[in-house]
PDB file of N, CA and C in Angstrom:
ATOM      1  N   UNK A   1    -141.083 108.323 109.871  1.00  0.00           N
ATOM      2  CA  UNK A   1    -140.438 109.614 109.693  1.00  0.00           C
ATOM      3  C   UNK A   1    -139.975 109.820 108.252  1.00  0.00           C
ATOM      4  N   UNK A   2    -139.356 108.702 107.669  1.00  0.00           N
ATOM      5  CA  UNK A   2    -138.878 108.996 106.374  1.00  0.00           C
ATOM      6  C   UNK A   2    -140.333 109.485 105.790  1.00  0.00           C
ATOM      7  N   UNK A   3    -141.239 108.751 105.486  1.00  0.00           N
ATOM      8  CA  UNK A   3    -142.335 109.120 104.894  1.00  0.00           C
ATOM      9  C   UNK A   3    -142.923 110.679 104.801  1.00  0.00           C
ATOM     10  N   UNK A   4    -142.556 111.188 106.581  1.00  0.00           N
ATOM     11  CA  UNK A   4    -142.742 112.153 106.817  1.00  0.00           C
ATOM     12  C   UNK A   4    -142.175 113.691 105.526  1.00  0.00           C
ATOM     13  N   UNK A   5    -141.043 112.884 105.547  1.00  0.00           N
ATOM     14  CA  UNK A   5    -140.237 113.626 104.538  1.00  0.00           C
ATOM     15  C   UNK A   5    -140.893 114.194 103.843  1.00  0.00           C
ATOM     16  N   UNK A   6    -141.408 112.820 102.838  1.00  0.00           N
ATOM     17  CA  UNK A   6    -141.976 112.500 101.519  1.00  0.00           C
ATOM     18  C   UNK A   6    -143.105 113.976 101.949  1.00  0.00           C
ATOM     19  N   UNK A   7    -144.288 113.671 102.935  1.00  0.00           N
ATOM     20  CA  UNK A   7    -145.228 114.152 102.859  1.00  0.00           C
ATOM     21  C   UNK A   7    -144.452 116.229 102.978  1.00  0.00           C
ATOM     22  N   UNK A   8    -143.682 116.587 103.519  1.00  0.00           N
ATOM     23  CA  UNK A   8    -142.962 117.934 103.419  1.00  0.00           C
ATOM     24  C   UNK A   8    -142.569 118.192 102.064  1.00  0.00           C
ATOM     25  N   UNK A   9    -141.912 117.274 101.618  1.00  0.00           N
ATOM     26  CA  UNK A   9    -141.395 117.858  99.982  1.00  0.00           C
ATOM     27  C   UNK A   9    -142.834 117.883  99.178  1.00  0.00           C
ATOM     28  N   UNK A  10    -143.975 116.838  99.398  1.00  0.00           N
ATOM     29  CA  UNK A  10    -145.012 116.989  98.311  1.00  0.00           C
ATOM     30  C   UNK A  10    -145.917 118.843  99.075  1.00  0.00           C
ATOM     31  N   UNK A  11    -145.800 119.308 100.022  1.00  0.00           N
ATOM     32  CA  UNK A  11    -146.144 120.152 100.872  1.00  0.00           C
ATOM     33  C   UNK A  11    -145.098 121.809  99.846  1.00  0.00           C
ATOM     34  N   UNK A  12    -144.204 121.234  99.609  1.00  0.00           N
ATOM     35  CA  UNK A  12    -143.186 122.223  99.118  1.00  0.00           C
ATOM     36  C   UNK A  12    -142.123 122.607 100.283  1.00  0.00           C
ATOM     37  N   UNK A  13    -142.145 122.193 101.327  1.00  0.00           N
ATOM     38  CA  UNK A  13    -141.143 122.432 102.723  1.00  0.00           C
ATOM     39  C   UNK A  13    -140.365 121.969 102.837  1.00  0.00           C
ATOM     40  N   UNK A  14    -139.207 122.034 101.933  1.00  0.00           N
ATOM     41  CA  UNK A  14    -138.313 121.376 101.555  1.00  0.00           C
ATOM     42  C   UNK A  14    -137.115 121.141 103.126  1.00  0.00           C
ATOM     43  N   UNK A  15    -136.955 122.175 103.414  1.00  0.00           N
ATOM     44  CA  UNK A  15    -136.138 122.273 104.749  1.00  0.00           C
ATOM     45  C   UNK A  15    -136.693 121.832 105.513  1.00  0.00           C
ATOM     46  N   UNK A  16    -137.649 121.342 106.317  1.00  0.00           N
ATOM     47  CA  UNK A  16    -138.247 120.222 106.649  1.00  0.00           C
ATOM     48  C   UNK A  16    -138.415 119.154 106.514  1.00  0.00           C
ATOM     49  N   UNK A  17    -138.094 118.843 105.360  1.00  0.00           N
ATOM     50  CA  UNK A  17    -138.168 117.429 104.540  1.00  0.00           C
ATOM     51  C   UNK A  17    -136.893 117.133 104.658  1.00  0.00           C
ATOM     52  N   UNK A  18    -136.004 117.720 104.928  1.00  0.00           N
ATOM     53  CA  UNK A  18    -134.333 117.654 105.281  1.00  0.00           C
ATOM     54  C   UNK A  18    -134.023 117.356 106.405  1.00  0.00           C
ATOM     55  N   UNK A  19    -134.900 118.324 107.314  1.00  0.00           N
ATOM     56  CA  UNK A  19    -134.634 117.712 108.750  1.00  0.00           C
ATOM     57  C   UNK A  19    -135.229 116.569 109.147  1.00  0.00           C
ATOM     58  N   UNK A  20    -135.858 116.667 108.711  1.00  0.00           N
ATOM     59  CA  UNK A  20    -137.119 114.816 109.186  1.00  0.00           C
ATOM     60  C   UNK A  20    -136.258 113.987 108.557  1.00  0.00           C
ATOM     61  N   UNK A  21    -135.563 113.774 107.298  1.00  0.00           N
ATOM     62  CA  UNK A  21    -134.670 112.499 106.476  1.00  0.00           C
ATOM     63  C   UNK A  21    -133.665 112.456 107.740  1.00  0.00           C
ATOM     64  N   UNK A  22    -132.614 113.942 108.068  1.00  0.00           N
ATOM     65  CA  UNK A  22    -131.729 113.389 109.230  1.00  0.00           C
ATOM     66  C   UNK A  22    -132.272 112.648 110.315  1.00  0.00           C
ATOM     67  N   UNK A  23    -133.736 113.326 110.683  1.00  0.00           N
ATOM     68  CA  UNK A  23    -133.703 112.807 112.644  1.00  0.00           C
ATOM     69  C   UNK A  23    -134.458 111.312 112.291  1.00  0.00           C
ATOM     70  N   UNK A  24    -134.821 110.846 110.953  1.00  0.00           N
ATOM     71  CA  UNK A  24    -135.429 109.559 110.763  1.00  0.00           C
ATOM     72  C   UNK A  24    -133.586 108.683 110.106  1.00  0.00           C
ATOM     73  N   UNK A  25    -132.852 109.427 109.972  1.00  0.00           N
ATOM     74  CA  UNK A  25    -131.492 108.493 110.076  1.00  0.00           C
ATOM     75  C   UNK A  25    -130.918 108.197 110.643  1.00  0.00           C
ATOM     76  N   UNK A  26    -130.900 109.275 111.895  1.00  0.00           N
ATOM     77  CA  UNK A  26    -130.082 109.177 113.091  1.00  0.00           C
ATOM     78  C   UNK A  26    -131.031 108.062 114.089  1.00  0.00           C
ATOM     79  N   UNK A  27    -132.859 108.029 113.950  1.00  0.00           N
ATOM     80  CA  UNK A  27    -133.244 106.509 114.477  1.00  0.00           C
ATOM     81  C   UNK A  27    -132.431 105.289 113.669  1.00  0.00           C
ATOM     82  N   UNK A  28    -132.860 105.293 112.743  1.00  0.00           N
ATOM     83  CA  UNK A  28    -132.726 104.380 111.971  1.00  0.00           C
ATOM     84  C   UNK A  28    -130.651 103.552 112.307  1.00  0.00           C
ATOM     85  N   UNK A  29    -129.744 104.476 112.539  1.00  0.00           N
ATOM     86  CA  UNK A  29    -128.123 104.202 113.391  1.00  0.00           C
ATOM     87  C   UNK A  29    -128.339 103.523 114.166  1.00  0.00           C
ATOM     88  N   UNK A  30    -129.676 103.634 115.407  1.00  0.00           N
ATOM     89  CA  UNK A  30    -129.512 102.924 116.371  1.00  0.00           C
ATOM     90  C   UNK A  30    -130.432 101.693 116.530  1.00  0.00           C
ATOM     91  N   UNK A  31    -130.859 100.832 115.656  1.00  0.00           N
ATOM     92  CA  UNK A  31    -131.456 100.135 115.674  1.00  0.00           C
ATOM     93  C   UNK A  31    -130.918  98.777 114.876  1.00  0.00           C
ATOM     94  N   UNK A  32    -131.033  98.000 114.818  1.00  0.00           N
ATOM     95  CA  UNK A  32    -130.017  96.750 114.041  1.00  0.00           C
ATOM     96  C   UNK A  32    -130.838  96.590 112.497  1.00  0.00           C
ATOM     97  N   UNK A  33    -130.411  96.431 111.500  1.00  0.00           N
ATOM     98  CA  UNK A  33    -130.644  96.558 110.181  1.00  0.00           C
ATOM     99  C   UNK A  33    -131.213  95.910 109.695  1.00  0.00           C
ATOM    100  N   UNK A  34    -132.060  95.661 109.261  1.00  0.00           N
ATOM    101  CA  UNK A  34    -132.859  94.820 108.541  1.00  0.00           C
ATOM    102  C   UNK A  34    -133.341  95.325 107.082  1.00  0.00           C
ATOM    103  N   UNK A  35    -134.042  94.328 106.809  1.00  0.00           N
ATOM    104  CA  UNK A  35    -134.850  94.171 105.281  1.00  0.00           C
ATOM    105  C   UNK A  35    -135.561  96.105 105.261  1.00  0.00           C
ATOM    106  N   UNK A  36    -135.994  95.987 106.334  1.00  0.00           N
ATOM    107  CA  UNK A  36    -137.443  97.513 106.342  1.00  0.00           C
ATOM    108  C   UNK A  36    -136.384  98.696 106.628  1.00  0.00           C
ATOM    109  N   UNK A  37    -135.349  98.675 107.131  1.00  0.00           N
ATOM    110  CA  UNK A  37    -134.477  99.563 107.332  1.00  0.00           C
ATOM    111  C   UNK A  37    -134.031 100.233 106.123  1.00  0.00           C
ATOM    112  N   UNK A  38    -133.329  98.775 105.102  1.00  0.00           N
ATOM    113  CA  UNK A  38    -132.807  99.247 103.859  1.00  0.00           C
ATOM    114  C   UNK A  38    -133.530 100.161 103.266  1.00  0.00           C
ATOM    115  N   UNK A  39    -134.890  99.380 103.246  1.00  0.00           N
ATOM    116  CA  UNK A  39    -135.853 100.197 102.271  1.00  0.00           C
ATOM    117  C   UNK A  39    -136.281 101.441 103.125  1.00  0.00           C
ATOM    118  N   UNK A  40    -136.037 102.017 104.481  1.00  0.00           N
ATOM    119  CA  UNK A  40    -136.461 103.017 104.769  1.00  0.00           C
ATOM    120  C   UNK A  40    -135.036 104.046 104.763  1.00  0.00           C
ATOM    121  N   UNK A  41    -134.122 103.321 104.666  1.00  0.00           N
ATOM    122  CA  UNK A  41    -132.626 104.498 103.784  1.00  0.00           C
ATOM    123  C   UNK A  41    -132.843 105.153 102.395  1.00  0.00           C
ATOM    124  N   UNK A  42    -133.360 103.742 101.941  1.00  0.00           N
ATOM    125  CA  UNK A  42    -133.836 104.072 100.130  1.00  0.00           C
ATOM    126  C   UNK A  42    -134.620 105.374 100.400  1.00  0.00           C
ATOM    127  N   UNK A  43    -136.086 105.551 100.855  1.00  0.00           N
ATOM    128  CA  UNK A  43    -136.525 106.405 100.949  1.00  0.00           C
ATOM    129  C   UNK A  43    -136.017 107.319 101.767  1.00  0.00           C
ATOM    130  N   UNK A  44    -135.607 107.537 102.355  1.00  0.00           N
ATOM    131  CA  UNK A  44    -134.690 108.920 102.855  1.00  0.00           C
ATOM    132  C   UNK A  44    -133.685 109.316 102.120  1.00  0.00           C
ATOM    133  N   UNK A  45    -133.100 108.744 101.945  1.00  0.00           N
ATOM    134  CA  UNK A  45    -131.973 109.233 100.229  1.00  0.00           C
ATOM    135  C   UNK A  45    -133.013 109.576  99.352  1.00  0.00           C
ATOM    136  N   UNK A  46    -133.927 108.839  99.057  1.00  0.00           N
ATOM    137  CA  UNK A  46    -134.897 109.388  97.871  1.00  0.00           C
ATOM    138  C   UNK A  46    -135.129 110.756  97.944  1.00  0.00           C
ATOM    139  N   UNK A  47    -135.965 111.176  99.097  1.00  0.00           N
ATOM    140  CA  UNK A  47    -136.885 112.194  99.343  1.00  0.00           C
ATOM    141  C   UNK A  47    -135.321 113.433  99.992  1.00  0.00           C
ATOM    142  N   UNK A  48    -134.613 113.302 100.005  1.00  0.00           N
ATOM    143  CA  UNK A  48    -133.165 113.858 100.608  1.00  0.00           C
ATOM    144  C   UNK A  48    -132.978 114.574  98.741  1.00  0.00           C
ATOM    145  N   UNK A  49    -132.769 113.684  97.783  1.00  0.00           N
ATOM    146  CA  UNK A  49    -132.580 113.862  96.481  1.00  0.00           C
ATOM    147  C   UNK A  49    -134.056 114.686  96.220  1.00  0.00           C
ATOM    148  N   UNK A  50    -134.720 114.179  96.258  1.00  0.00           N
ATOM    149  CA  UNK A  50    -135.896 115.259  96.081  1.00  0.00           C
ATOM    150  C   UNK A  50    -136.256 116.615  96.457  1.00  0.00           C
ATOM    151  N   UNK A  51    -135.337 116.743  97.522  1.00  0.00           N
ATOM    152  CA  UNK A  51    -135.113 118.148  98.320  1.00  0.00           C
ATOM    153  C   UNK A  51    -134.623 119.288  97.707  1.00  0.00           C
ATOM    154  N   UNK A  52    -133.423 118.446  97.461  1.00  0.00           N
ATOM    155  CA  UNK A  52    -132.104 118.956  96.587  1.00  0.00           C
ATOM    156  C   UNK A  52    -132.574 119.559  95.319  1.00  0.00           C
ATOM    157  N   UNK A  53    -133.030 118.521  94.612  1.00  0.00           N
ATOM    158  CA  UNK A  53    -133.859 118.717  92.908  1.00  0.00           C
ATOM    159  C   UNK A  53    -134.351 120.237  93.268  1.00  0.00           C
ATOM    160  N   UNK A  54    -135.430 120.438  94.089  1.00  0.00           N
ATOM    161  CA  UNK A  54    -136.018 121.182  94.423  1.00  0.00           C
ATOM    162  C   UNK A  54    -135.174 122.554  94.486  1.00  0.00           C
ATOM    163  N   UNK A  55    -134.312 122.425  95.229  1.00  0.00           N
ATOM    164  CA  UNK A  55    -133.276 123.867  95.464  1.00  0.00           C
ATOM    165  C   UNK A  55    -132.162 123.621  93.998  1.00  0.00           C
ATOM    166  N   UNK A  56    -132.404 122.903  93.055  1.00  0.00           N
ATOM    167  CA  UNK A  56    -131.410 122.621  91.983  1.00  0.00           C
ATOM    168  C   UNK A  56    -130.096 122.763  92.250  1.00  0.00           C
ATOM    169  N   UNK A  57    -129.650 121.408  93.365  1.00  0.00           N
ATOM    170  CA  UNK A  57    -128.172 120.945  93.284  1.00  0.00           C
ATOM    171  C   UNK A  57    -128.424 119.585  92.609  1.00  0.00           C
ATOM    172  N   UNK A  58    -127.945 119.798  91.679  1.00  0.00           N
ATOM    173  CA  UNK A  58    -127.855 118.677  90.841  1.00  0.00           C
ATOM    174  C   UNK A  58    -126.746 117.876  91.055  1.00  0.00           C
ATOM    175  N   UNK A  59    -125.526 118.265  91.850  1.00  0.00           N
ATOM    176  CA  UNK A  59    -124.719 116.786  92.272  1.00  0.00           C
ATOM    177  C   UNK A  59    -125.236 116.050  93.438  1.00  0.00           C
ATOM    178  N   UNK A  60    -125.975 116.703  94.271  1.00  0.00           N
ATOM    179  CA  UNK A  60    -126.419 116.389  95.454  1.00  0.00           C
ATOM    180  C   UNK A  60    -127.590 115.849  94.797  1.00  0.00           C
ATOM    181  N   UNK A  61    -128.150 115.844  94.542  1.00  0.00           N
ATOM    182  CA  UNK A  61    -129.334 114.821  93.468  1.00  0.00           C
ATOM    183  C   UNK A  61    -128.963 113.835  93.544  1.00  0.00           C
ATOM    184  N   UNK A  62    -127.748 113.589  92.308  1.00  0.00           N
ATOM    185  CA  UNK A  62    -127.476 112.749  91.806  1.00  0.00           C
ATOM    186  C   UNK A  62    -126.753 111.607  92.780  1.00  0.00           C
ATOM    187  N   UNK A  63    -126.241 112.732  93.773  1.00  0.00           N
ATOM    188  CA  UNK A  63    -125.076 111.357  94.865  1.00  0.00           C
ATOM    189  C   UNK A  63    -126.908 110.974  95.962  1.00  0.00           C
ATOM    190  N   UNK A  64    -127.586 111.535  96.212  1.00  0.00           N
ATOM    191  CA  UNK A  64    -128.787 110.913  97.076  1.00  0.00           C
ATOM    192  C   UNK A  64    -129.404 109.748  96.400  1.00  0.00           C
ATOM    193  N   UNK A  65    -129.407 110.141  95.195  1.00  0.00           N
ATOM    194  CA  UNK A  65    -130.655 109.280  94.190  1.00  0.00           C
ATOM    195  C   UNK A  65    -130.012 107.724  93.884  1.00  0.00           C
ATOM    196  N   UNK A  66    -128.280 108.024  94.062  1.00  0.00           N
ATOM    197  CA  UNK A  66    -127.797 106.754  93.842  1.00  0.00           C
ATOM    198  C   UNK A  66    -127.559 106.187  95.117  1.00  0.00           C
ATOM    199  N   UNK A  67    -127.574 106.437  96.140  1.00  0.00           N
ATOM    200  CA  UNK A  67    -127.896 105.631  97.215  1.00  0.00           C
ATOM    201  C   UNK A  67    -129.117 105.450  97.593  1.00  0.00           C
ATOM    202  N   UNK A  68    -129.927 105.706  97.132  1.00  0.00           N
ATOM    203  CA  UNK A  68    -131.441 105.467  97.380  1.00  0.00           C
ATOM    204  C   UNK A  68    -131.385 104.048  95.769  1.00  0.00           C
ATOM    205  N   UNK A  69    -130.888 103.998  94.783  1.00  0.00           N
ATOM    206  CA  UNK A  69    -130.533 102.773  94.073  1.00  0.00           C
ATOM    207  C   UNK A  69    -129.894 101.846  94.638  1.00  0.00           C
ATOM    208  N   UNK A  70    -128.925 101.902  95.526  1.00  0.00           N
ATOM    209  CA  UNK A  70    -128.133 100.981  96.070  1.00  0.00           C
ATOM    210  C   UNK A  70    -128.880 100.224  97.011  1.00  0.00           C
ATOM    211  N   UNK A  71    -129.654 101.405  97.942  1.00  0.00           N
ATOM    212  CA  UNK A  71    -130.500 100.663  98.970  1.00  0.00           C
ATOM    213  C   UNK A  71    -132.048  99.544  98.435  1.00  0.00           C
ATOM    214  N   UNK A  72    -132.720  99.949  97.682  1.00  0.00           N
ATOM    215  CA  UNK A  72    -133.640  99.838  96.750  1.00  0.00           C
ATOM    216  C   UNK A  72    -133.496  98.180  96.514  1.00  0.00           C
ATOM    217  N   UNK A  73    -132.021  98.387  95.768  1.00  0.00           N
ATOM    218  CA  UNK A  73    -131.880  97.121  95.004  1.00  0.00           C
ATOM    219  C   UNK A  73    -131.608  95.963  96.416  1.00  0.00           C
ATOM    220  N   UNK A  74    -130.896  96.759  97.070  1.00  0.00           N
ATOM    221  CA  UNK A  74    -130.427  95.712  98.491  1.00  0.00           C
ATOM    222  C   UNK A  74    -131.873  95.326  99.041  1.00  0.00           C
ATOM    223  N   UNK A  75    -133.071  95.941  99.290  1.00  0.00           N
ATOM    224  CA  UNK A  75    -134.023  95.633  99.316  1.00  0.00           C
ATOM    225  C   UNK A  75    -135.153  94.794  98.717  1.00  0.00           C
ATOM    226  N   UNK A  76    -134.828  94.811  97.224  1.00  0.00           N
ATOM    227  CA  UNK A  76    -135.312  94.186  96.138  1.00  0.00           C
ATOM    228  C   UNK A  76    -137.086  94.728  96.131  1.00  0.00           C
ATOM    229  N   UNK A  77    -137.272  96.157  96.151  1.00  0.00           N
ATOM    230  CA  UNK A  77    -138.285  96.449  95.932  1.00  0.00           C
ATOM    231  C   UNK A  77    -138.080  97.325  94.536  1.00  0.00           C
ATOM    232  N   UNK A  78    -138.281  96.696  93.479  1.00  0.00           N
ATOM    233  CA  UNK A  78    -137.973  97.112  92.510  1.00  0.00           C
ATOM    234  C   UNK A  78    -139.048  98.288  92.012  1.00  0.00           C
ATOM    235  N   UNK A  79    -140.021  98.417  92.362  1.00  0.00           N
ATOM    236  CA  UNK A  79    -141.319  99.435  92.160  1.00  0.00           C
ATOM    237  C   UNK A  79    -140.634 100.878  92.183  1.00  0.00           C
ATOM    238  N   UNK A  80    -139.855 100.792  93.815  1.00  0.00           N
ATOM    239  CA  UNK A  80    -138.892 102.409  93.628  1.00  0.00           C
ATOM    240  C   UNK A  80    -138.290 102.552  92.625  1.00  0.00           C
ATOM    241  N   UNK A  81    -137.619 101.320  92.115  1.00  0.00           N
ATOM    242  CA  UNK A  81    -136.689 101.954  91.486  1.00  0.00           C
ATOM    243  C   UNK A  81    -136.941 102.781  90.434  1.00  0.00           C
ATOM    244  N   UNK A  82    -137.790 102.027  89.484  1.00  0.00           N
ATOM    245  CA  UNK A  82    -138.680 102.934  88.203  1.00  0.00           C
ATOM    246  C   UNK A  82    -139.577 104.341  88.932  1.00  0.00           C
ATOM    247  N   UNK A  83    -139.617 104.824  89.969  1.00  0.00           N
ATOM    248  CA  UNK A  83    -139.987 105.804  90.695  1.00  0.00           C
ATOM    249  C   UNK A  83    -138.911 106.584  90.463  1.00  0.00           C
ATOM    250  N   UNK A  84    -137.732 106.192  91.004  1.00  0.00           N
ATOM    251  CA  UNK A  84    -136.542 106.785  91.232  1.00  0.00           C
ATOM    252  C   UNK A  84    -135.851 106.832  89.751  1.00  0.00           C
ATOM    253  N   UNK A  85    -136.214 106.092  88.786  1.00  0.00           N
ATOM    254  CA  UNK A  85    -135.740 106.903  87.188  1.00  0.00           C
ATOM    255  C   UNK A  85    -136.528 108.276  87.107  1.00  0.00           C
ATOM    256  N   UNK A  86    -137.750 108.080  87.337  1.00  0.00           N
ATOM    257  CA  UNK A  86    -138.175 109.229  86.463  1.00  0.00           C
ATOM    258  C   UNK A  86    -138.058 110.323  87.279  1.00  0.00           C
ATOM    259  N   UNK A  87    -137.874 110.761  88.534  1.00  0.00           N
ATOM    260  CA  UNK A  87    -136.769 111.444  89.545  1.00  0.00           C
ATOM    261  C   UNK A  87    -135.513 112.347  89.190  1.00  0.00           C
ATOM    262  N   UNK A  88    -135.004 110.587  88.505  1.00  0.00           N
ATOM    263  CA  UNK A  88    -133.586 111.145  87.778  1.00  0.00           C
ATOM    264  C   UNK A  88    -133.993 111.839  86.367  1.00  0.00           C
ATOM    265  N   UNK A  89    -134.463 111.498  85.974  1.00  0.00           N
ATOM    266  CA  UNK A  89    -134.740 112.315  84.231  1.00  0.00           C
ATOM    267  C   UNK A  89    -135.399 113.495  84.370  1.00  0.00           C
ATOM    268  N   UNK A  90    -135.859 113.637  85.300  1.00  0.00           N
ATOM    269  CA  UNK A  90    -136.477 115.023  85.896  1.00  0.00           C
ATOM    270  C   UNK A  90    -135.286 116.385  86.098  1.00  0.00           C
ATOM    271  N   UNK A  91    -134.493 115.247  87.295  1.00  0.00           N
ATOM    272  CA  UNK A  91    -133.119 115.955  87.452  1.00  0.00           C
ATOM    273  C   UNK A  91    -132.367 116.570  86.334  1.00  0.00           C
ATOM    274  N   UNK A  92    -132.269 115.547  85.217  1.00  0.00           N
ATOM    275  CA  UNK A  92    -131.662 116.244  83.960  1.00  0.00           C
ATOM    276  C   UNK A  92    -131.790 117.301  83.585  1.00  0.00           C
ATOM    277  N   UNK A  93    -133.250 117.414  83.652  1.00  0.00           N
ATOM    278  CA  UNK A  93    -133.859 118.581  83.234  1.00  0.00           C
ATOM    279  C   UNK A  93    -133.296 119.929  83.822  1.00  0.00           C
ATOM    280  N   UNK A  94    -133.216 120.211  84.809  1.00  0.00           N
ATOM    281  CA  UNK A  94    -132.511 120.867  85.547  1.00  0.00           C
ATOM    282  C   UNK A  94    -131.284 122.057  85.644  1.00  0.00           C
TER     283      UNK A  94
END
């Protein structure tokens, strides 16, 4: 589902890509946490921040994009993270 997201925001359906990050968080509550979890928060904060960018709230960017860092790193898939800079420098732009 998170992915799902991903594939709505690259679509331009941003409000869709919003609702799929919630109903893929609200699975994600009821299930016990693991390694694939973290990294599937990362990406839902990601693509949640990507939403946002999109409608230009730039605090809401910025508070998604850093929990999608927090999760990332708790994950140790460091590949997002340099994904998730150029995200943020995008945001600047803004």
């Amino acid at each position: 589902m998170s992915r799902l997201a991903g594939i709505y925001n690259a679509l331009g359906k941003y409000d869709l890509a919003l609702k799929t990050a919630s109903e893929a968080e609200d699975v994600i509550k009821i299930l016990p946490l693991d390694s694939d979890l973290i990294y599937a928060q990362g990406i839902i904060a990601r693509e949640r921040g990507f939403a946002h960018l999109r409608f230009n709230k730039v605090k809401e960017v910025y508070d998604y994009f850093s929990e999608a860092k927090k999760n990332f790193r708790k994950s140790t898939l460091w590949v997002y993270l340099f994904c998730l800079k150029v995200h943020e420098a995008e945001s600047l732009s803004v």
